[in-house]
PDB file of N, CA and C in Angstrom:
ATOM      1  N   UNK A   1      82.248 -58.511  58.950  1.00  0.00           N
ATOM      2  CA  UNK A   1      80.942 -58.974  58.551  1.00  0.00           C
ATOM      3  C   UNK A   1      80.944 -59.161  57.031  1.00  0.00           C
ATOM      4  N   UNK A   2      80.712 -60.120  56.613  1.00  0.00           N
ATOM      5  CA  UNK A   2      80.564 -60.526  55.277  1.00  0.00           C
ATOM      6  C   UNK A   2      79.018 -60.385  54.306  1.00  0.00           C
ATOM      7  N   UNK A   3      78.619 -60.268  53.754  1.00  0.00           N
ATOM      8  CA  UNK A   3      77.725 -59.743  52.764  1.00  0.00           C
ATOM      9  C   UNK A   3      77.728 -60.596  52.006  1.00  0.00           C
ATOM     10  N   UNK A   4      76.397 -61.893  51.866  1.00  0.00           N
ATOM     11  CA  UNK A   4      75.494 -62.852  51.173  1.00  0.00           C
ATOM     12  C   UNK A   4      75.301 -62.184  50.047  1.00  0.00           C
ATOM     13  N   UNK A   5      75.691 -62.355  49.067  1.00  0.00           N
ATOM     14  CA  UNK A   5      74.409 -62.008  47.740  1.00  0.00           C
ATOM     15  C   UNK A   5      73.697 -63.110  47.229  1.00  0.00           C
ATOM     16  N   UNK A   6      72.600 -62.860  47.057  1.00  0.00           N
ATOM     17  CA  UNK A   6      72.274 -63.932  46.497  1.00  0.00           C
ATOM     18  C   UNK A   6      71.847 -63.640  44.751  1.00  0.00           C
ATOM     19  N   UNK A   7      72.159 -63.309  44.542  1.00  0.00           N
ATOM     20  CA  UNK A   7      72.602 -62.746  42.583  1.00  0.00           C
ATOM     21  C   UNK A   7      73.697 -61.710  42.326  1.00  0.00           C
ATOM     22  N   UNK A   8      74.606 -62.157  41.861  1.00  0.00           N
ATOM     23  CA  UNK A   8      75.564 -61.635  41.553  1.00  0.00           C
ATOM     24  C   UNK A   8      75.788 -61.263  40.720  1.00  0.00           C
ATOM     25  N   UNK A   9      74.831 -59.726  40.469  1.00  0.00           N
ATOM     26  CA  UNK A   9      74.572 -59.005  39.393  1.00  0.00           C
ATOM     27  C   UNK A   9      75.582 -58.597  38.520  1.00  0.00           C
ATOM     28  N   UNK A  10      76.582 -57.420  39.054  1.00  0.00           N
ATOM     29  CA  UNK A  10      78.283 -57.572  38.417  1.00  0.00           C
ATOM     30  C   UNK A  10      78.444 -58.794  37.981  1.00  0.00           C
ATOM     31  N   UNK A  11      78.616 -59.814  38.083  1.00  0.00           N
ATOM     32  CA  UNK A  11      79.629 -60.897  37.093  1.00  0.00           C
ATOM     33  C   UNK A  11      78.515 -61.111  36.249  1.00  0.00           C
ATOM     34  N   UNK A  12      77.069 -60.693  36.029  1.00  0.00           N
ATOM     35  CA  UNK A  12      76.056 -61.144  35.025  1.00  0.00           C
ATOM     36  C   UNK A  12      75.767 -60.131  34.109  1.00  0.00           C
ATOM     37  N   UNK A  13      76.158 -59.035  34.451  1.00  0.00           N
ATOM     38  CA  UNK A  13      76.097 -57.487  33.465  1.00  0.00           C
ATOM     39  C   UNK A  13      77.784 -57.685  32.959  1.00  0.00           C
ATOM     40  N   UNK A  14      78.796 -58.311  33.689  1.00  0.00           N
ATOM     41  CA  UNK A  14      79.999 -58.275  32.975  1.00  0.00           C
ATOM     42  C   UNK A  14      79.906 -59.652  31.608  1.00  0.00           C
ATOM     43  N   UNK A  15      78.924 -60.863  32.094  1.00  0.00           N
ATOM     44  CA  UNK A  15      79.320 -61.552  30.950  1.00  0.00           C
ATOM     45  C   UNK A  15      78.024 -61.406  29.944  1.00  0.00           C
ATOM     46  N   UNK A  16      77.295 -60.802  30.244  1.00  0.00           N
ATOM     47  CA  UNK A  16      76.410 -59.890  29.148  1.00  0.00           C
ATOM     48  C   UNK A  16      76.952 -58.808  28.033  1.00  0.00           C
ATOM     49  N   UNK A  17      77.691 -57.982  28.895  1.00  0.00           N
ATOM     50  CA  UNK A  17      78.011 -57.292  28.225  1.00  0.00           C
ATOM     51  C   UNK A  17      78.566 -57.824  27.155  1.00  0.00           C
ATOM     52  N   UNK A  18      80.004 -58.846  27.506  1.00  0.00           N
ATOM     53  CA  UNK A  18      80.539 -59.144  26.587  1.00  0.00           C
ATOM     54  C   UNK A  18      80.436 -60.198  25.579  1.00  0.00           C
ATOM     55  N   UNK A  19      79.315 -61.057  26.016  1.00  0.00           N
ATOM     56  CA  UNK A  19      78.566 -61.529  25.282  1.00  0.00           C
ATOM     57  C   UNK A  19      77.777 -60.686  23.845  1.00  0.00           C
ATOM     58  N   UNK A  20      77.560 -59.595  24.307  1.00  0.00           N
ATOM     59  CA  UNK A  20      76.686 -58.897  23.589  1.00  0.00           C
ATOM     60  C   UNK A  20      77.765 -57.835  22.426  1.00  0.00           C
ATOM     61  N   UNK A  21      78.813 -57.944  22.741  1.00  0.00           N
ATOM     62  CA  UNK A  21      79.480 -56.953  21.640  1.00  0.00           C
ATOM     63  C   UNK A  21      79.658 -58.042  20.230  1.00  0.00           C
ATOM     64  N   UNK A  22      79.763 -58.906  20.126  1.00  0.00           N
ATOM     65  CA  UNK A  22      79.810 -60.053  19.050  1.00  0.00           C
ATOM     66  C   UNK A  22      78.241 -59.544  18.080  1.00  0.00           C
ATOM     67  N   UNK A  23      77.494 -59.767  18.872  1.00  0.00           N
ATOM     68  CA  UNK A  23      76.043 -59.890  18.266  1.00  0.00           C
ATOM     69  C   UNK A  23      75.806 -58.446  17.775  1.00  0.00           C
ATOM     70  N   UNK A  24      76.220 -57.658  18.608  1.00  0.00           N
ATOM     71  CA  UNK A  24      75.728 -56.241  18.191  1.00  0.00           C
ATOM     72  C   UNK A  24      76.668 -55.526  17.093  1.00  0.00           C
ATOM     73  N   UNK A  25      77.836 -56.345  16.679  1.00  0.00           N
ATOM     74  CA  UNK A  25      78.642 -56.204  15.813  1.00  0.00           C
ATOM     75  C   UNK A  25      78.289 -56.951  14.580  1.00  0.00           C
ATOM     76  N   UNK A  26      77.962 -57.945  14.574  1.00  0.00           N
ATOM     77  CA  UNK A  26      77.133 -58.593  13.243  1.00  0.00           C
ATOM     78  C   UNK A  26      76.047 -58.187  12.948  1.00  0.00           C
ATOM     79  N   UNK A  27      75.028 -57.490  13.986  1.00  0.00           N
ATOM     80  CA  UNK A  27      73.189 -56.886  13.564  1.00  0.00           C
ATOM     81  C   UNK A  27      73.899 -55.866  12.750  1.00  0.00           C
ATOM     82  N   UNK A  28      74.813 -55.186  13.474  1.00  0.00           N
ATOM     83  CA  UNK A  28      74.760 -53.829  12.938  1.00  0.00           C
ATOM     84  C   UNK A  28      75.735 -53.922  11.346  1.00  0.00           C
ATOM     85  N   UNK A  29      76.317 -54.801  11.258  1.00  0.00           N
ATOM     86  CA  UNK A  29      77.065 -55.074   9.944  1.00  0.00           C
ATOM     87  C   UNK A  29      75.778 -55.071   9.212  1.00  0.00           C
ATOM     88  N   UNK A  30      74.863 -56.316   9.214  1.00  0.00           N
ATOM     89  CA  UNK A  30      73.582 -56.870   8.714  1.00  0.00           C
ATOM     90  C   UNK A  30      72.688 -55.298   8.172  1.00  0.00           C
ATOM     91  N   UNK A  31      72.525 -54.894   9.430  1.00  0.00           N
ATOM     92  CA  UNK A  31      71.589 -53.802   9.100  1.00  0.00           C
ATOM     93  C   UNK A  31      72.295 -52.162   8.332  1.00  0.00           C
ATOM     94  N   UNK A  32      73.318 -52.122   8.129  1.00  0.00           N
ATOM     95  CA  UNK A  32      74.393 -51.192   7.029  1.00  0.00           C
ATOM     96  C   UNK A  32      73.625 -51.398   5.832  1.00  0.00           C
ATOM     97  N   UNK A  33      73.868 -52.461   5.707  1.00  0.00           N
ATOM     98  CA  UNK A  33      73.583 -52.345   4.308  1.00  0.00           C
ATOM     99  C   UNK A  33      72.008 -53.167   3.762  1.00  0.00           C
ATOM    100  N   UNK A  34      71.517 -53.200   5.037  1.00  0.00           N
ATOM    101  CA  UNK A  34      69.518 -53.838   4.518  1.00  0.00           C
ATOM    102  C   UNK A  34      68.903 -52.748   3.946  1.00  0.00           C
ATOM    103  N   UNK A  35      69.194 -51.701   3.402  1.00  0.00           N
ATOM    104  CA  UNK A  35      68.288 -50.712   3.184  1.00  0.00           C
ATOM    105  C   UNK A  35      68.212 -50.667   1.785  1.00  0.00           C
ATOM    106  N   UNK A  36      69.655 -50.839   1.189  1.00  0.00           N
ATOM    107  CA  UNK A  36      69.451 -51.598  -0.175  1.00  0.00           C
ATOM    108  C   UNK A  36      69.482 -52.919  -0.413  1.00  0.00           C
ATOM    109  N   UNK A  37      70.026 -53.496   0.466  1.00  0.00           N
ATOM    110  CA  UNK A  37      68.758 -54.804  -0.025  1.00  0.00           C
ATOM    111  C   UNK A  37      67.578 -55.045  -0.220  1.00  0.00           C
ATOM    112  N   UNK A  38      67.056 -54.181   0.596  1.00  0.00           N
ATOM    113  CA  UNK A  38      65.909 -53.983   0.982  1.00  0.00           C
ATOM    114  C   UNK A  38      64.853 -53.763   0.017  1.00  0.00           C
ATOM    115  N   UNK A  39      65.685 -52.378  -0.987  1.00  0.00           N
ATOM    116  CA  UNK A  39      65.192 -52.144  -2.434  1.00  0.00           C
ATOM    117  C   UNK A  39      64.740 -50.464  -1.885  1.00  0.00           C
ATOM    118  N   UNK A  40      65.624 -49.958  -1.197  1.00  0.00           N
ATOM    119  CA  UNK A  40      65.019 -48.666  -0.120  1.00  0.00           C
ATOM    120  C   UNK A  40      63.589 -48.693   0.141  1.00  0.00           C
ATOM    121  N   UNK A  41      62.570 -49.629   0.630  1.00  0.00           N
ATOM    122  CA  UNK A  41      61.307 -49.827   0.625  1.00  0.00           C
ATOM    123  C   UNK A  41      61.234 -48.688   1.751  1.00  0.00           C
ATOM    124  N   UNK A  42      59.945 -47.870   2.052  1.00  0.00           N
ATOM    125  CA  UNK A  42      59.778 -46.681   2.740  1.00  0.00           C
ATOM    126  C   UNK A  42      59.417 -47.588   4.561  1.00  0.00           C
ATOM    127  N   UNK A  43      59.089 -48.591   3.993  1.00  0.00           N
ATOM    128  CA  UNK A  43      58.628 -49.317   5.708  1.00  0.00           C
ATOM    129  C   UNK A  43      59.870 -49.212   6.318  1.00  0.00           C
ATOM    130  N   UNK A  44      61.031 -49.999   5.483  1.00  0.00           N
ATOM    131  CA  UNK A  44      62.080 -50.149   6.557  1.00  0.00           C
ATOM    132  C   UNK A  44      63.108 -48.622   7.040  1.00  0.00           C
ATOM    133  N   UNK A  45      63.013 -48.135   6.263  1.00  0.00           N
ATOM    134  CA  UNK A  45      63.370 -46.355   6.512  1.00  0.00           C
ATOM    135  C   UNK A  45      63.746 -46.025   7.999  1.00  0.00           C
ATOM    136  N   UNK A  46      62.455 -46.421   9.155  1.00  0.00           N
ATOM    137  CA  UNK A  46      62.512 -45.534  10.199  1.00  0.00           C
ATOM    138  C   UNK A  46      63.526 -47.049  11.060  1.00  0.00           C
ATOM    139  N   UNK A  47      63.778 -48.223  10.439  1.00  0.00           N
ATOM    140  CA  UNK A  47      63.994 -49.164  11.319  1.00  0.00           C
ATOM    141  C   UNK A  47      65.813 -49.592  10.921  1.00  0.00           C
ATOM    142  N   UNK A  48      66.431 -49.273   9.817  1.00  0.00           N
ATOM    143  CA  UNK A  48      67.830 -49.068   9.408  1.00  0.00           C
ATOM    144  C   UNK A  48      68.373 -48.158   8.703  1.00  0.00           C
ATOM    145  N   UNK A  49      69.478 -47.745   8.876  1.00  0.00           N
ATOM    146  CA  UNK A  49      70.170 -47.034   8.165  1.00  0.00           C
ATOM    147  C   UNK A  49      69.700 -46.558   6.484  1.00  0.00           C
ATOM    148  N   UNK A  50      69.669 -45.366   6.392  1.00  0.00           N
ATOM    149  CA  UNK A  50      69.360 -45.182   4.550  1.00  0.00           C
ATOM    150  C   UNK A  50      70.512 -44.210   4.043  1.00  0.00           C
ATOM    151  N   UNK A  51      71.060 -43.917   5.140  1.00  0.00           N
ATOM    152  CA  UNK A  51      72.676 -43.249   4.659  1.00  0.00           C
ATOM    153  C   UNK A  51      73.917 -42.960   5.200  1.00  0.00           C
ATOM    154  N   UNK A  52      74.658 -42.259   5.507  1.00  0.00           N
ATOM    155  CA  UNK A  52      76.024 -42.203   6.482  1.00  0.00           C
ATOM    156  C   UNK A  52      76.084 -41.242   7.432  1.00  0.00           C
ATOM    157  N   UNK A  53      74.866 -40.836   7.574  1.00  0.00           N
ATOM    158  CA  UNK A  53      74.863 -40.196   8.392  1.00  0.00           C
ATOM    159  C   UNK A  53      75.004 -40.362   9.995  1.00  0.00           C
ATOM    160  N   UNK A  54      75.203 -39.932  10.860  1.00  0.00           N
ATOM    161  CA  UNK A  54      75.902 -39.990  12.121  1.00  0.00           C
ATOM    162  C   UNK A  54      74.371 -40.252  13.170  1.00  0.00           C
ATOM    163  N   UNK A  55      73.135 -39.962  12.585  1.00  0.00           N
ATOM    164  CA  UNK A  55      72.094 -40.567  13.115  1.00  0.00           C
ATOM    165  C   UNK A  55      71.408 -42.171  12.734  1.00  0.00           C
ATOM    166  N   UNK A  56      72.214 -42.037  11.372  1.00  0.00           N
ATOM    167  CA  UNK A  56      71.558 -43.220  10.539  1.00  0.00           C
ATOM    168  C   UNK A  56      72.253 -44.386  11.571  1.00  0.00           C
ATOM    169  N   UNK A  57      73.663 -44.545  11.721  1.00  0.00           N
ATOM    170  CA  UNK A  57      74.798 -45.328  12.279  1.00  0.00           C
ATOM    171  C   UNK A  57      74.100 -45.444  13.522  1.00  0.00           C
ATOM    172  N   UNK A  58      73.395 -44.318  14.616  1.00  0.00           N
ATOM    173  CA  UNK A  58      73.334 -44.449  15.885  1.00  0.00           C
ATOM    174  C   UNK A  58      72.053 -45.392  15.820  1.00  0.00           C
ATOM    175  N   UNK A  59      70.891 -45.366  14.872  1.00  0.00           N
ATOM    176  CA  UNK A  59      69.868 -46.069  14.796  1.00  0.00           C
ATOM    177  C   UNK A  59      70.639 -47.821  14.230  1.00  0.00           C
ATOM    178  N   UNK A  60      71.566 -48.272  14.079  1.00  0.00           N
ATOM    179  CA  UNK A  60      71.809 -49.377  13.998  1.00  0.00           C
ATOM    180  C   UNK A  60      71.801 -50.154  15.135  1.00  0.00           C
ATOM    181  N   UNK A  61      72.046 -49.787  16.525  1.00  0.00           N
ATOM    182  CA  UNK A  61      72.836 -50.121  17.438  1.00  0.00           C
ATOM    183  C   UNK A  61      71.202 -50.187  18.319  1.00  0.00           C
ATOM    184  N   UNK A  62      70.367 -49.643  18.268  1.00  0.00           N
ATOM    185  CA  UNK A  62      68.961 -49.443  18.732  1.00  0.00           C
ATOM    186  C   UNK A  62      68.088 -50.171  18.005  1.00  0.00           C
TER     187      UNK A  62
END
């Protein structure tokens, strides 16, 4: 017995995914270092990185 799908979720989470490591590799380059570009303004604080810290890095990726 064979099994219809009719969305073939696996091959659409596989070319997502890898679609998505490109992009999430350039935001997160981008957003390293916006905080002094930025001019350390206190708005952007809770939304990129403000140091090296191992929480700062995990908030890039989010």
């Amino acid at each position: 017995m064979t099994e219809k799908r009719v969305f073939r979720s696996d091959t659409f989470v596989n070319r997502s995914f890898v679609a998505g490591i490109p992009f999430i590799l350039m935001f997160g380059g981008l957003t390293h270092f916006a905080f002094a570009w930025l001019g350390k303004t206190n708005w952007a604080a809770p939304f990129v990185p403000g140091n090296e810290s191992v929480w700062e890095h995990l908030k890039m990726s989010y």
